[in-house]
C-alpha atoms as a PDB file:
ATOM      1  CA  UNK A   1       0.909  21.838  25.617  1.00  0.00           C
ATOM      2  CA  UNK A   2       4.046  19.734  24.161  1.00  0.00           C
ATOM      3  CA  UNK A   3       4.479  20.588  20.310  1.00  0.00           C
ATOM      4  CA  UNK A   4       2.629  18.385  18.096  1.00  0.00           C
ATOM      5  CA  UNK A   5       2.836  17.017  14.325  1.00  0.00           C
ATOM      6  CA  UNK A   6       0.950  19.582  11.932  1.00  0.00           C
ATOM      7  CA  UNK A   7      -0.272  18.226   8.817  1.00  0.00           C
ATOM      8  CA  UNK A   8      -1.516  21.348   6.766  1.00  0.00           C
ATOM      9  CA  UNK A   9      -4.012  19.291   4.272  1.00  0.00           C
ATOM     10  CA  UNK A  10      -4.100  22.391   2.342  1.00  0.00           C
ATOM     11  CA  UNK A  11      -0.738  23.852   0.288  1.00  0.00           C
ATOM     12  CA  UNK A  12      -0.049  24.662  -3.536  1.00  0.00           C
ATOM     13  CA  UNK A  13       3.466  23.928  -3.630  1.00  0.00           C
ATOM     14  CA  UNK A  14       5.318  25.245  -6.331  1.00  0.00           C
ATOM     15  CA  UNK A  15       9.452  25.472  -7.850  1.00  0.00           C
ATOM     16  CA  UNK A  16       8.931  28.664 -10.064  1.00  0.00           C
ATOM     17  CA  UNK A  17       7.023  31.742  -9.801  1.00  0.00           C
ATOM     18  CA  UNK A  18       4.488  30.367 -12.690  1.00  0.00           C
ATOM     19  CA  UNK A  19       3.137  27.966 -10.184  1.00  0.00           C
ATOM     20  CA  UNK A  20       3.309  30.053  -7.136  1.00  0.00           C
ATOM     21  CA  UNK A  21      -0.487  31.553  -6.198  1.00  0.00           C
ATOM     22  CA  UNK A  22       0.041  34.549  -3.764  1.00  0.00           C
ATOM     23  CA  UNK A  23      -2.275  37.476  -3.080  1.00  0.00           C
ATOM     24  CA  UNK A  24       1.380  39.699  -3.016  1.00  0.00           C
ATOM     25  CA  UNK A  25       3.764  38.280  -4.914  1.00  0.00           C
ATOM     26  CA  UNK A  26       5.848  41.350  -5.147  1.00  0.00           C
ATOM     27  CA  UNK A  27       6.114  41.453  -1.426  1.00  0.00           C
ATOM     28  CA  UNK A  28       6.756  37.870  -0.785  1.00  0.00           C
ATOM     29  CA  UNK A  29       7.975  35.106  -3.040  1.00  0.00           C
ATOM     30  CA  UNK A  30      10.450  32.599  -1.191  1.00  0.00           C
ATOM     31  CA  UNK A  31      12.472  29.737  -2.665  1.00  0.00           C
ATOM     32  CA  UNK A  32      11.730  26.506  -2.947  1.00  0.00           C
ATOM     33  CA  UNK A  33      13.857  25.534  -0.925  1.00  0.00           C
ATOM     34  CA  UNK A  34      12.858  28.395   1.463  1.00  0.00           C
ATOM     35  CA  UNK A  35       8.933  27.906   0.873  1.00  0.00           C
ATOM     36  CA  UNK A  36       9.596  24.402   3.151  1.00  0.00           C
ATOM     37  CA  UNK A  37      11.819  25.952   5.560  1.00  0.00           C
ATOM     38  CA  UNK A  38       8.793  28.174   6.050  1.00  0.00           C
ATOM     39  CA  UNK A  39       6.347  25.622   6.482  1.00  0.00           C
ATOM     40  CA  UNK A  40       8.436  24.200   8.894  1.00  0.00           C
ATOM     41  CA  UNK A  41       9.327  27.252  11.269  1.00  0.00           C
ATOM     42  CA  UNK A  42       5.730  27.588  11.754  1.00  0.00           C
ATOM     43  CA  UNK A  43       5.826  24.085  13.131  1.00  0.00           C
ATOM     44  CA  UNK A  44       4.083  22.302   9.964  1.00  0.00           C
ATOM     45  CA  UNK A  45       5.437  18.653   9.170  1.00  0.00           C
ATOM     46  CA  UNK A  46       3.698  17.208   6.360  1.00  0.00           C
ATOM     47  CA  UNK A  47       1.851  19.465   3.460  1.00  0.00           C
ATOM     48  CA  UNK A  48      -0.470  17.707   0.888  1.00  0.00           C
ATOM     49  CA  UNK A  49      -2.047  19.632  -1.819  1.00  0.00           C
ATOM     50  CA  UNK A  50      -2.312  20.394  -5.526  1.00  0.00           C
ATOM     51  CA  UNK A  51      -0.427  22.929  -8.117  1.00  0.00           C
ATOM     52  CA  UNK A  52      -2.378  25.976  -9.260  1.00  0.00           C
ATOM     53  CA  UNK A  53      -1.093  27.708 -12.175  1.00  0.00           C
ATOM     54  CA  UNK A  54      -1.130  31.779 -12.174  1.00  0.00           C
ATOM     55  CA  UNK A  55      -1.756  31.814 -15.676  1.00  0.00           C
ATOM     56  CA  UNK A  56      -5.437  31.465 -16.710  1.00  0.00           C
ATOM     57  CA  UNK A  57      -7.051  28.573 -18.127  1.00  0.00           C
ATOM     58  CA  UNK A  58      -8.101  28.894 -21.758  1.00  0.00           C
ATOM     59  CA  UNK A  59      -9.499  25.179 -22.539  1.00  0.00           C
ATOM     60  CA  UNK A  60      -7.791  21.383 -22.725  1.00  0.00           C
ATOM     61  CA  UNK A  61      -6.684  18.920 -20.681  1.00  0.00           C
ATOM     62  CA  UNK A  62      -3.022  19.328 -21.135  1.00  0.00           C
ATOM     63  CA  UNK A  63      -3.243  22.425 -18.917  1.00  0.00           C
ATOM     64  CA  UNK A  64      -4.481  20.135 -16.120  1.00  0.00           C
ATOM     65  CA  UNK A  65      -1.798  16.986 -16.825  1.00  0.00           C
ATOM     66  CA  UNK A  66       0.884  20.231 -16.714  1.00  0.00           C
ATOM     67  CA  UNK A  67      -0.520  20.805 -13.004  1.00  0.00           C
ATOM     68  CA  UNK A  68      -0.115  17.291 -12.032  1.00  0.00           C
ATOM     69  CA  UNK A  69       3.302  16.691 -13.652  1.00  0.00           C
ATOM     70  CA  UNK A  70       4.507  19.647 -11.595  1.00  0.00           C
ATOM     71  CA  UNK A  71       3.142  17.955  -8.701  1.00  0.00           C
ATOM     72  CA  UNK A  72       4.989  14.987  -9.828  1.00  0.00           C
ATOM     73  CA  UNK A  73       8.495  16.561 -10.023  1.00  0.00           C
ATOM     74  CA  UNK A  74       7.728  18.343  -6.200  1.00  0.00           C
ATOM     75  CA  UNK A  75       7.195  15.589  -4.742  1.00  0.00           C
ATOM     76  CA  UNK A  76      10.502  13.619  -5.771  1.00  0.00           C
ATOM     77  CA  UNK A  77      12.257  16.821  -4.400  1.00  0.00           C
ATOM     78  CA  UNK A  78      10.115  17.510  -1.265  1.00  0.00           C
ATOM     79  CA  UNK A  79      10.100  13.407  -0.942  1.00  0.00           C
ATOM     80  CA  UNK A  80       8.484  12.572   2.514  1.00  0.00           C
ATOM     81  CA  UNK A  81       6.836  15.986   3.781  1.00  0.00           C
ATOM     82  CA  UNK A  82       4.833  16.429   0.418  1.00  0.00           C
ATOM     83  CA  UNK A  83       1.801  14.347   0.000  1.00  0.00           C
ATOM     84  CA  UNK A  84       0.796  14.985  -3.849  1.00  0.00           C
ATOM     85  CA  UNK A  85      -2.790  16.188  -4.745  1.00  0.00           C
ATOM     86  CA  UNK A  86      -3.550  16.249  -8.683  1.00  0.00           C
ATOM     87  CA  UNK A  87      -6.851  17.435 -10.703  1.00  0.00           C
ATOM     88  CA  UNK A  88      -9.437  16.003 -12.994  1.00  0.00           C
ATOM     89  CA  UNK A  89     -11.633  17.533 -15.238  1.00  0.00           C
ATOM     90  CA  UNK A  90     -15.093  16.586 -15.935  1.00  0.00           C
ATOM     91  CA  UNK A  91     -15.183  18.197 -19.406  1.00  0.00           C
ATOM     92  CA  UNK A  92     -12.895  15.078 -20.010  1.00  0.00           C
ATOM     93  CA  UNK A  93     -13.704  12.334 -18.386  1.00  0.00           C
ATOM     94  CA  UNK A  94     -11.553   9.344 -20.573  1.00  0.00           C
ATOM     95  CA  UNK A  95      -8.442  11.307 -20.113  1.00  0.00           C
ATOM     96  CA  UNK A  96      -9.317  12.278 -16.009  1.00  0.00           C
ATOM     97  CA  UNK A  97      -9.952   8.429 -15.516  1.00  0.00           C
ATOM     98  CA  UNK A  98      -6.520   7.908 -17.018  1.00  0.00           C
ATOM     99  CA  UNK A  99      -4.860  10.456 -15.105  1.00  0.00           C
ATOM    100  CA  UNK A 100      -6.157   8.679 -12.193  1.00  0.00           C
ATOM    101  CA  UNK A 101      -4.696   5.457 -13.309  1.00  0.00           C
ATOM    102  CA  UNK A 102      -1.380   7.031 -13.551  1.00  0.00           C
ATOM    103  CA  UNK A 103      -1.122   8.770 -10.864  1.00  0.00           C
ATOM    104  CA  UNK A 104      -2.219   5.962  -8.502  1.00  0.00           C
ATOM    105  CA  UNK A 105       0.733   3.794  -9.894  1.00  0.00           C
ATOM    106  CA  UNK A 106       2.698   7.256  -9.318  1.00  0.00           C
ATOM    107  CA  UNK A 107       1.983   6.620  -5.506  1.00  0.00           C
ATOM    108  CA  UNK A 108      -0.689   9.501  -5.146  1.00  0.00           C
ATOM    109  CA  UNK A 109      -3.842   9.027  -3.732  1.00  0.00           C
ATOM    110  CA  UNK A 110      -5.164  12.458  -2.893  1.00  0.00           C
ATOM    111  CA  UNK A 111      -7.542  14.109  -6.077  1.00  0.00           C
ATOM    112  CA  UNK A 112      -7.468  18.420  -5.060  1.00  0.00           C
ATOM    113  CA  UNK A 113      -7.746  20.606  -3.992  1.00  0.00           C
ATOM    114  CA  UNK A 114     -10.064  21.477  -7.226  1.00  0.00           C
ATOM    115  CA  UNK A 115     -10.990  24.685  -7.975  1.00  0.00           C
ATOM    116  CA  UNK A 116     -13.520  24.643 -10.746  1.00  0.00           C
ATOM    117  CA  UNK A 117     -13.685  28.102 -10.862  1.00  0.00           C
ATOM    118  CA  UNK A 118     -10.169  28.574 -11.917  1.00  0.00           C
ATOM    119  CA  UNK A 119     -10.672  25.816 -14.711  1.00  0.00           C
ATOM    120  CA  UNK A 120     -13.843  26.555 -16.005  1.00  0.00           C
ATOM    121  CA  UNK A 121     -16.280  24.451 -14.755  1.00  0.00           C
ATOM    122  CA  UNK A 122     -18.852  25.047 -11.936  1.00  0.00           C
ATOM    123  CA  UNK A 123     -21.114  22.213 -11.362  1.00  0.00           C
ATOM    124  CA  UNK A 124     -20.178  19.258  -8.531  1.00  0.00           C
ATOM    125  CA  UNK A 125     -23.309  17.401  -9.354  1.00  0.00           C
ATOM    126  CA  UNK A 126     -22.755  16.935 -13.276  1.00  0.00           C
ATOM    127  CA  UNK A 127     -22.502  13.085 -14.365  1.00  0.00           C
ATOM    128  CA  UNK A 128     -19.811  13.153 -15.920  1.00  0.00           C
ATOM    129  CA  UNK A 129     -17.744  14.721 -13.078  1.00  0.00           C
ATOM    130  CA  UNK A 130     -19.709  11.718 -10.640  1.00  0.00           C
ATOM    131  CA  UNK A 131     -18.280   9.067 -13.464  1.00  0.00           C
ATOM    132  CA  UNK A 132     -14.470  10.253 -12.393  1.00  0.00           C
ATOM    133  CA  UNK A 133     -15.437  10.004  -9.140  1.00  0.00           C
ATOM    134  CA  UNK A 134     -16.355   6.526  -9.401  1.00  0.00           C
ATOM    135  CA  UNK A 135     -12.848   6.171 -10.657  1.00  0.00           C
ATOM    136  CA  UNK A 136     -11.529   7.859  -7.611  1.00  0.00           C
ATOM    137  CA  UNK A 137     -13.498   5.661  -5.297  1.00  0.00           C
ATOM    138  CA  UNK A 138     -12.304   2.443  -6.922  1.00  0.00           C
ATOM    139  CA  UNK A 139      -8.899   3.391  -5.907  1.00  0.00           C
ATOM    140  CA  UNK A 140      -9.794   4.545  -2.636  1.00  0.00           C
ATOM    141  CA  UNK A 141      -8.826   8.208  -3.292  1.00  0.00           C
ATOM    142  CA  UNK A 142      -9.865  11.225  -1.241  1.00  0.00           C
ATOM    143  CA  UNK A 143     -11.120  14.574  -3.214  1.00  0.00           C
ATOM    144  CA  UNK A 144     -10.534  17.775  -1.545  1.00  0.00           C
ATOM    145  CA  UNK A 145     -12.759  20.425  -3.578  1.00  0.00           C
ATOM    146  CA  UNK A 146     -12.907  24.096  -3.166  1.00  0.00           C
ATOM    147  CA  UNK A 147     -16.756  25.537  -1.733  1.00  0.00           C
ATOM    148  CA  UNK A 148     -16.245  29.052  -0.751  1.00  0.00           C
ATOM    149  CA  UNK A 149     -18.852  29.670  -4.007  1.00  0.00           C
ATOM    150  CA  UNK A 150     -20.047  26.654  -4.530  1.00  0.00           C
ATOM    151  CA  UNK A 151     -24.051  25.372  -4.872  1.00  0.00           C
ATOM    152  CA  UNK A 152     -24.753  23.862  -1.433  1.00  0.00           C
ATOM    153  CA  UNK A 153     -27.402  21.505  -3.595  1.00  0.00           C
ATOM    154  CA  UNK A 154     -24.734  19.911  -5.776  1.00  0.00           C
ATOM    155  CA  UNK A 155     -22.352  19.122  -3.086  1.00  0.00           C
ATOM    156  CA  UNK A 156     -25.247  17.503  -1.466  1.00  0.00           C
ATOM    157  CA  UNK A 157     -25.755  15.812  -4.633  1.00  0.00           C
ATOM    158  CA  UNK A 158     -21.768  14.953  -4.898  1.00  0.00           C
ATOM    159  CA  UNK A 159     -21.462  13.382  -1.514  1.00  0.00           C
ATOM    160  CA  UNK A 160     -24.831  11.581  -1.593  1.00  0.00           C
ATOM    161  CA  UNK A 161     -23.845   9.859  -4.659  1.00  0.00           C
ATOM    162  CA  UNK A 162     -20.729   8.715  -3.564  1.00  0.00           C
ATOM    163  CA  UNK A 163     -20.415   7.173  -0.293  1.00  0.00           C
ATOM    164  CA  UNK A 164     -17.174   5.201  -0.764  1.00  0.00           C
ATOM    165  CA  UNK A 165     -15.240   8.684  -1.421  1.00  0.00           C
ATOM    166  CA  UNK A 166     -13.764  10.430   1.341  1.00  0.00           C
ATOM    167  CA  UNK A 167     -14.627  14.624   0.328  1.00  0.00           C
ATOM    168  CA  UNK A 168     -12.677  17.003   2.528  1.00  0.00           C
ATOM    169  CA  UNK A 169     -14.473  20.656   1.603  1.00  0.00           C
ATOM    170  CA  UNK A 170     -12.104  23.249   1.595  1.00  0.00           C
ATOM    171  CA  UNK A 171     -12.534  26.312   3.864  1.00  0.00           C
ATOM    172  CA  UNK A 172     -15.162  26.944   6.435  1.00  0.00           C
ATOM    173  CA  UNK A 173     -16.260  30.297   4.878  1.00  0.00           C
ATOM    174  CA  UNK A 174     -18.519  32.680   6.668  1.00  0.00           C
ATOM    175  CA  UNK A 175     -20.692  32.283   9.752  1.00  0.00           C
ATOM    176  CA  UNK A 176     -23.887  30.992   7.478  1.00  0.00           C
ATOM    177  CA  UNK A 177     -21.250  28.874   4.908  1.00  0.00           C
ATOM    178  CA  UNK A 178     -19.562  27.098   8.141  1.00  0.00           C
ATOM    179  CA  UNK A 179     -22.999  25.829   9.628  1.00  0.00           C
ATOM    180  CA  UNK A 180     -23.844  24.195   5.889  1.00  0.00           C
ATOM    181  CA  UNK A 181     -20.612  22.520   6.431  1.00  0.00           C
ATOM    182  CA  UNK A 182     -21.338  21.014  10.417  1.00  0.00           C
ATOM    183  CA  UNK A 183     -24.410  20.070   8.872  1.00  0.00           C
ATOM    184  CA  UNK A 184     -23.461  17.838   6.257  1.00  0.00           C
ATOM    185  CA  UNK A 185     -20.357  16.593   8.963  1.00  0.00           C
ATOM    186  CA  UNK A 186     -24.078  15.172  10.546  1.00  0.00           C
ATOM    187  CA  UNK A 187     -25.657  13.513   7.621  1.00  0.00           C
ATOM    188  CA  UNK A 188     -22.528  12.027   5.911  1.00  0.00           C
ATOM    189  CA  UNK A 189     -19.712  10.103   7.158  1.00  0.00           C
ATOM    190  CA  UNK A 190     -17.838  10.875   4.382  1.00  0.00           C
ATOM    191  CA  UNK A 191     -17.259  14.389   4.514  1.00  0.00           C
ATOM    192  CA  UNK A 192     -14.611  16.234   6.446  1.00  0.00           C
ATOM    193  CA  UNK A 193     -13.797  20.315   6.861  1.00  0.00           C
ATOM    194  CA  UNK A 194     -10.211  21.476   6.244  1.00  0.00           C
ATOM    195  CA  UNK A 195      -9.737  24.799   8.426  1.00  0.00           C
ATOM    196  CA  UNK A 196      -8.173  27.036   5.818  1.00  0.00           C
ATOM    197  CA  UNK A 197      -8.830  29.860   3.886  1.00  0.00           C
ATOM    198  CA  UNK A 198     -11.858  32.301   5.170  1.00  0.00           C
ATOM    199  CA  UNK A 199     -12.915  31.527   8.518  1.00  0.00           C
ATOM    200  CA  UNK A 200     -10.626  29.970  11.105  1.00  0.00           C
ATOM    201  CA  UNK A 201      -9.805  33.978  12.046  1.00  0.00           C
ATOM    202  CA  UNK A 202     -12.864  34.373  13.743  1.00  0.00           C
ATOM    203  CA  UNK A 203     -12.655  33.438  17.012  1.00  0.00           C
ATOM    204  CA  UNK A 204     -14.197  30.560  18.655  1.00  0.00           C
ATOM    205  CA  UNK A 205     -14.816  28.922  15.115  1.00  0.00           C
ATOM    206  CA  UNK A 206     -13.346  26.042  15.571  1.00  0.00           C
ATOM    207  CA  UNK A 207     -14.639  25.394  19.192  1.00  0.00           C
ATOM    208  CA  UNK A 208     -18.247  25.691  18.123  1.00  0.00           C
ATOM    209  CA  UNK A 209     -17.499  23.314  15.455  1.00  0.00           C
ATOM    210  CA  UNK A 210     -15.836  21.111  17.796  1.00  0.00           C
ATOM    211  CA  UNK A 211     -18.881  21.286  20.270  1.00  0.00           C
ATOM    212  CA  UNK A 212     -21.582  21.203  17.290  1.00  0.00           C
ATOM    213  CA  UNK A 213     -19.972  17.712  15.643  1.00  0.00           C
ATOM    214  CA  UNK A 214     -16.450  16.794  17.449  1.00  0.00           C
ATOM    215  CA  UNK A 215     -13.095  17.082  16.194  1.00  0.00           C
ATOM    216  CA  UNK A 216     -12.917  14.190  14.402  1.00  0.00           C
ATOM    217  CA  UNK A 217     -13.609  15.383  11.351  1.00  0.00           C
ATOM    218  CA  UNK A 218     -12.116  19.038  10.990  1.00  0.00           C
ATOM    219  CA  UNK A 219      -8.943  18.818   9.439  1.00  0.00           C
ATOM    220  CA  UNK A 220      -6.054  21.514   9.508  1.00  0.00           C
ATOM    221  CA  UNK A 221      -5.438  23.356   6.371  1.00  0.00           C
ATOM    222  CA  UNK A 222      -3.721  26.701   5.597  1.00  0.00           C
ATOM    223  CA  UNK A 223      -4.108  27.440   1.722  1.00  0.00           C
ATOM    224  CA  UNK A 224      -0.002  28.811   1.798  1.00  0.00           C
ATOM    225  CA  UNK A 225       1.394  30.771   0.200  1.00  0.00           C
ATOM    226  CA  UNK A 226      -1.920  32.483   0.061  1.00  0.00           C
ATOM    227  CA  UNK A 227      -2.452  32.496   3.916  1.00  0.00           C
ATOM    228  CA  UNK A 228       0.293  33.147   6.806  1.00  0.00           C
ATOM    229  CA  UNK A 229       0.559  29.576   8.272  1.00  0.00           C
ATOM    230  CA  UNK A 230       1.245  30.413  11.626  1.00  0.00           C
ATOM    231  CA  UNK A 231      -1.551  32.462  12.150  1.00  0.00           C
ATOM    232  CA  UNK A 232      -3.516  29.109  11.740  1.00  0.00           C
ATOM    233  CA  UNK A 233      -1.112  27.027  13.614  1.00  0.00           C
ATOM    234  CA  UNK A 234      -1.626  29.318  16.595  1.00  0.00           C
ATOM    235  CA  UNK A 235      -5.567  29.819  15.634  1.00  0.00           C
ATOM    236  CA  UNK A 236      -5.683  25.806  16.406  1.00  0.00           C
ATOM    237  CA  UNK A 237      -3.682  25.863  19.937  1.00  0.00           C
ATOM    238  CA  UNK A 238      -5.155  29.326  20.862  1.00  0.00           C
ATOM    239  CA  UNK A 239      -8.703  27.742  20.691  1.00  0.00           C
ATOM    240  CA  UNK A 240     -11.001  26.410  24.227  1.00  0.00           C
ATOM    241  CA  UNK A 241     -10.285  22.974  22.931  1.00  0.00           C
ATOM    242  CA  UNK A 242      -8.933  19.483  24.918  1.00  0.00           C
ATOM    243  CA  UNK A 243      -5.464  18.247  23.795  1.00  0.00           C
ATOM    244  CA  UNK A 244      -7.347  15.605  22.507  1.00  0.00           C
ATOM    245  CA  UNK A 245      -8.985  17.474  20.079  1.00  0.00           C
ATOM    246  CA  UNK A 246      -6.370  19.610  19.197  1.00  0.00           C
ATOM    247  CA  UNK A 247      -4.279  16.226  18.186  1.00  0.00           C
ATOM    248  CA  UNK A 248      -7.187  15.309  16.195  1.00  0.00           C
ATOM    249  CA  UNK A 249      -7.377  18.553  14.075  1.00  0.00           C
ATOM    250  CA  UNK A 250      -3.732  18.986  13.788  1.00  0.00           C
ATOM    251  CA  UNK A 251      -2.541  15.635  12.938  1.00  0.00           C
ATOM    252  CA  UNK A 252      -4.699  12.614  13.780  1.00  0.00           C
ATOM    253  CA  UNK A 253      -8.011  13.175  11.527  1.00  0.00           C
ATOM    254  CA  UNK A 254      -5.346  14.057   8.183  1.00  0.00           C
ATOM    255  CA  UNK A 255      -3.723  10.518   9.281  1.00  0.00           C
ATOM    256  CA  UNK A 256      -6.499   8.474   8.945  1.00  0.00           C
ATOM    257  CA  UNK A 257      -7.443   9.926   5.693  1.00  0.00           C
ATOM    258  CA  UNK A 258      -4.115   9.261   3.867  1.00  0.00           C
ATOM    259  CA  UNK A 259      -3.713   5.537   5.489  1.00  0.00           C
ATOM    260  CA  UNK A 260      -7.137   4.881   4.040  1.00  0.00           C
ATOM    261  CA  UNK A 261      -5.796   5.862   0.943  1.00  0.00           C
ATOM    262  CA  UNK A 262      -2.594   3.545   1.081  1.00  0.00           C
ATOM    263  CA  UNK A 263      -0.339   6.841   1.660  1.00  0.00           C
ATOM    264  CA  UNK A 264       2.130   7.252   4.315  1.00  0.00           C
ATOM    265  CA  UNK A 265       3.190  10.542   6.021  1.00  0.00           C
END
């Protein structure tokens, strides 16, 4: 099969060792400059994702805005191979509704990955978190949220209520986890599965999800520097897939979502 583009809908960039989430970070802890040159020798060509911060969250929404103005200075290094993701809060909904305001004029239009766990909130079906949403919709934005330990009733909830969002969950999880996720790729048109994270290493994953719903609405993801992105590079092509669907989940499906939301990569 000829190489294809790889858009890994999943990173957390990062310039210093603050921002840069990694299992081993005494064993490996690249550049930069060499975090892209990474990426890239494992055949990835466009990254989108948010910041994550290793130091814990103890309250406020200036932690957050710190996340996103990080994001901010990446991408006007990383230019063209970094599509920026930023977080809201629902604990603050004036200020996330601004944040959206300014970071649409900013050029982004990806919301996530969020990780509500790490930020201290739990609960995808709250109102006020479906009020920033709204926000999101209005200017066409896509959320990516985490779900490894999410409720399965309040994403429900979350996706239900908002129809004009595009929600790609993050990581197919375990066996039982994965089929909650085909099924909701049934009953809503808005929801799509990035690949990375827990799951994808178990073998024929992706071409029983391929089989169950198609492949037009899995979307490659890694979770670096967490996760070795060649091993899901090679999880994708390794796979009893058609080339067709292994364009879709590589580089096609990602597409579509980030034209929708007036971004180019």
């Amino acid at each position: 099969m000829k190489e294809l583009p790889v858009i890994d809908f999943h990173t957390h960039p990062y310039l210093c060792s603050e921002e840069f989430y990694c299992f081993y970070p005494d064993e490996f802890q690249p550049s930069p400059e060499q975090c892209m040159n990474d990426l890239k020798s494992a055949g990835i060509t466009h990254i989108c994702g948010s910041v994550i911060l290793r130091k814990k969250y103890t309250g406020g929404f200036d932690y957050i805005k710190d996340c996103n103005d990080r994001a901010f200075e990446i991408k006007k290094r990383l230019g063209d191979f970094y599509t920026a993701g930023f977080h809201v809060h629902p604990d603050f909904v004036k200020r996330s509704i601004e944040e959206i305001e300014l970071r649409q004029k900013q050029g982004f239009g990806l919301i996530g990955e969020l990780v509500p766990y790490m930020h201290g909130w739990s609960d995808y079906s709250r109102k006020d978190l479906g009020e920033i949403l709204d926000a999101a919709g209005h200017y066409r934005m896509a959320v990516s949220f985490h779900t490894v330990e999410s409720e399965p009733k309040e994403i429900d909830k979350m996706i239900a209520d908002h129809p004009g969002v595009t929600f790609i969950a993050a990581h197919p999880g375990d066996k039982e986890q994965f089929f909650l996720h085909l099924e909701r790729i049934k009953k809503y048109e808005n929801y799509f599965l990035d690949l990375s994270g827990t799951g994808i290493f178990r073998y024929g994953l992706i071409a029983y999800g391929v089989r169950t719903v198609g492949s037009e609405r899995l979307i490659f993801g890694t979770d670096y520097p967490i996760c070795n992105p060649r091993m899901y590079v090679q999880a994708v092509y390794q796979e009893p897939i058609t080339e067709e669907d292994t364009e879709n989940i590589l580089f096609k499906n990602a597409r579509k979502i980030l034209d929708k939301s007036g971004l180019v990569c």
